[in-house]
Protein backbone atom coordinates (compact mmCIF):
# COMPACT_ATOMS: atom_id res chain seq x y z
CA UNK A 1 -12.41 -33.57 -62.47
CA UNK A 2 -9.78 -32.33 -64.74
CA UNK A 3 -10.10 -33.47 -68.82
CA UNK A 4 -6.64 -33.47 -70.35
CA UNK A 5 -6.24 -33.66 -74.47
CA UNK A 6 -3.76 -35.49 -76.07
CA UNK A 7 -1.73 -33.28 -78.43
CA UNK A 8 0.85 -34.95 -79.68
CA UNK A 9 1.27 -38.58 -79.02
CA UNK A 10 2.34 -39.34 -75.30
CA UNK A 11 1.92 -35.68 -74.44
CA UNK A 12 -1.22 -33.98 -72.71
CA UNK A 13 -2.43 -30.81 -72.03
CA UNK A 14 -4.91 -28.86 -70.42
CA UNK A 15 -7.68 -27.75 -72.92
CA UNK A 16 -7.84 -24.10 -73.68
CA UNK A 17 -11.20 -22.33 -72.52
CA UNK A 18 -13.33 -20.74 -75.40
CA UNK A 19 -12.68 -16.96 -76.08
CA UNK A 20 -16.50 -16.31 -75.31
CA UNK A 21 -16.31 -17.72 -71.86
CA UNK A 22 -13.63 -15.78 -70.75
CA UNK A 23 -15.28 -12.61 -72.40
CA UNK A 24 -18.12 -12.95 -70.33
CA UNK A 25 -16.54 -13.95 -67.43
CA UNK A 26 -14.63 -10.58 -67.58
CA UNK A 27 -17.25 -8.60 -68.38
CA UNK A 28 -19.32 -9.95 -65.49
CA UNK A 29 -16.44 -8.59 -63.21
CA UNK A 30 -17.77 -4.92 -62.97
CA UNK A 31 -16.67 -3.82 -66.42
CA UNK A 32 -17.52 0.03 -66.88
CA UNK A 33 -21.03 0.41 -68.77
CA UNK A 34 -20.80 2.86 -71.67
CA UNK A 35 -24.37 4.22 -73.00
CA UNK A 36 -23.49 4.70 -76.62
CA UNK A 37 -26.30 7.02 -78.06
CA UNK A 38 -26.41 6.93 -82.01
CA UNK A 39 -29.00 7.72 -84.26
CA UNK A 40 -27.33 5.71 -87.80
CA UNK A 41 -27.67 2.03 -86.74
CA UNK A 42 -24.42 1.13 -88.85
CA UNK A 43 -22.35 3.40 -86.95
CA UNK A 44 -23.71 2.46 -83.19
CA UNK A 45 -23.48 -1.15 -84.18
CA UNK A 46 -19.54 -0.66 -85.22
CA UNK A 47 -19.28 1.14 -81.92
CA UNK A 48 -20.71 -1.16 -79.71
CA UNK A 49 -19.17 -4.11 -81.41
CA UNK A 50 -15.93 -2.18 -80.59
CA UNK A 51 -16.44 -1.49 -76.93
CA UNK A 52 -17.77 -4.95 -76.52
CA UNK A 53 -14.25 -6.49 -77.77
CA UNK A 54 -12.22 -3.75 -75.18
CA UNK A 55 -14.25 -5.69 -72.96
CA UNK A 56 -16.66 -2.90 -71.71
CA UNK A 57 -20.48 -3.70 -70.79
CA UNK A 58 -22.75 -1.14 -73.70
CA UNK A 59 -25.80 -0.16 -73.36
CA UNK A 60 -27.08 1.29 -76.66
CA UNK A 61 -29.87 4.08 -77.54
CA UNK A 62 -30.57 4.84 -80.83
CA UNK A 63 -31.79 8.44 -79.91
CA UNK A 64 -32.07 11.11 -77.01
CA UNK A 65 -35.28 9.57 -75.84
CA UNK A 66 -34.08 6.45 -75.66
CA UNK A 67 -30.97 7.56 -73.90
CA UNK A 68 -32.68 9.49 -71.30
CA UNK A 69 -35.21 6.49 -70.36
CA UNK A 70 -31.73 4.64 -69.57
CA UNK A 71 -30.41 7.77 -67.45
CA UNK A 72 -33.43 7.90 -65.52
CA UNK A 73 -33.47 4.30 -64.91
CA UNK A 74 -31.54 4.34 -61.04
CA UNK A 75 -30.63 0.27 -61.24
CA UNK A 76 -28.94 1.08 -64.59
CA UNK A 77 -24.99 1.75 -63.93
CA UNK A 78 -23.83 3.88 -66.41
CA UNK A 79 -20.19 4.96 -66.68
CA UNK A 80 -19.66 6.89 -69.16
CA UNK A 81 -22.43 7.72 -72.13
CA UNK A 82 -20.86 8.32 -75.51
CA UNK A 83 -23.24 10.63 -77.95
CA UNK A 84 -23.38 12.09 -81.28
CA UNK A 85 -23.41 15.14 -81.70
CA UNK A 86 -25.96 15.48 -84.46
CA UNK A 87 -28.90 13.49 -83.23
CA UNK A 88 -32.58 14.19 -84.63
CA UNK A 89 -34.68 16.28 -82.49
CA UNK A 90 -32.86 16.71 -79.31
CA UNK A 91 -29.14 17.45 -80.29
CA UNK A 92 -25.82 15.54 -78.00
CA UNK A 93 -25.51 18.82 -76.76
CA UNK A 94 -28.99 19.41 -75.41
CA UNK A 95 -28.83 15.09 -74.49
CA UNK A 96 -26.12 16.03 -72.36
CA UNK A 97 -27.20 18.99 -70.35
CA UNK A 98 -30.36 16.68 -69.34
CA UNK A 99 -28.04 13.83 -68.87
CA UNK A 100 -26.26 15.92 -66.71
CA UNK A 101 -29.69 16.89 -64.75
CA UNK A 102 -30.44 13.03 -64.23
CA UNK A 103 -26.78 12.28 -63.29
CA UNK A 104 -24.59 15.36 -62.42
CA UNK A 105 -21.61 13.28 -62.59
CA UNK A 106 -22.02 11.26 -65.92
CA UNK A 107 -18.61 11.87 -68.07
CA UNK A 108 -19.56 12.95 -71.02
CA UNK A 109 -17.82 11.72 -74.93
CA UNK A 110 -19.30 13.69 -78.20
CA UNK A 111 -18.07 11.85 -81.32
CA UNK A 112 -18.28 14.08 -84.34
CA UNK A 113 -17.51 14.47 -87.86
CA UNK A 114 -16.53 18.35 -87.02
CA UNK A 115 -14.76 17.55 -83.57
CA UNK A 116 -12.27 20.67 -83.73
CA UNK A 117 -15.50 22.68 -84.41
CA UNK A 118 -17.67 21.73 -81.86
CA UNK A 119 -17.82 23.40 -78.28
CA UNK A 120 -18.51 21.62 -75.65
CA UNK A 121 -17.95 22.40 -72.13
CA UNK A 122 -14.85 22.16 -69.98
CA UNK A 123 -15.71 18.88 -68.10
CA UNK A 124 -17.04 16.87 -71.31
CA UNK A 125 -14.81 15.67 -74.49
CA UNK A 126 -15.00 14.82 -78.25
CA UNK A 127 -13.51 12.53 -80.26
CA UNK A 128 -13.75 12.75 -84.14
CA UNK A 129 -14.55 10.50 -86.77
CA UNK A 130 -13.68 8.36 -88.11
CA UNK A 131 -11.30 7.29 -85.25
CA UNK A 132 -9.14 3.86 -85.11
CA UNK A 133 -10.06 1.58 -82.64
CA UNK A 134 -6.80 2.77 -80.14
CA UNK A 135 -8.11 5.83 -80.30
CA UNK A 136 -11.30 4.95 -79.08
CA UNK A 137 -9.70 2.92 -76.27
CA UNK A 138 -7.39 5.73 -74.88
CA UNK A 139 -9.72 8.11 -75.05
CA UNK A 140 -12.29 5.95 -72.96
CA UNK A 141 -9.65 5.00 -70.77
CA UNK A 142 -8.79 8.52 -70.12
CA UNK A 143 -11.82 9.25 -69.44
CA UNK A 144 -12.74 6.36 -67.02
CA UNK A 145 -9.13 6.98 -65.07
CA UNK A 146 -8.04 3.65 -66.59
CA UNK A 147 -5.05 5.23 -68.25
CA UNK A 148 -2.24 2.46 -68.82
């Protein structure tokens, strides 16, 4: 049964669906999952939050243990795990190369304060921060082989 709202008086429209409903309904329709690992809680939260609205499903560790208990979970689908560089205890780097052990084929993003210092290997990337919210995006989309 279709509801129609009056507008203006003698004219009718359809109503407009909630933002949140078509969020999820979008997300539910094999969105890539991005592990964002991220020891600061302020900083992972403004990540996530950001991913979430370019429509991407996150999972979120706040550490390397954390992150690894995700990797070695087989019924989690993860797309693309997103790391600091500068984590306590086990570093991104070192997260990575056991990432890489659990999932060979895991794509790889470092975000760092000191991106143009940092090496990281051939077949993984960085972004630094701060970065803008587009440059988030295109350089997830890049990565994922969702370039516009």
């Amino acid at each position: 049964m279709r509801h129609l709202l009056m507008q203006e008086p003698g004219t009718f429209d359809r109503p407009r669906p909630r933002i949140p409903f078509l969020r999820a309904f979008n997300m539910s329709t094999l969105a890539p999952t991005i592990l964002v690992v991220e020891d600061d809680d302020i900083v992972r939260m403004l990540i996530v939050d950001v991913l979430e609205e370019l429509e991407f499903t996150v999972r979120e560790a706040d550490g390397s243990e954390q992150a690894l208990d995700f990797l070695a979970d087989s019924n989690q689908s993860i797309n693309l795990m997103m790391t600091d560089v500068g984590l306590p205890g086990m570093d991104g780097r070192e997260l990575a190369e056991k990432a890489r052990k659990l999932r060979p084929a895991l794509p790889i993003l470092f975000a760092s304060g000191y991106a143009e210092s940092i090496d990281v290997p051939a077949d993984m990337h960085v972004i630094g921060k701060p970065f803008s919210i587009d440059q988030l995006r295109d350089k997830v989309q890049v990565i994922l082989g969702q370039q516009p």
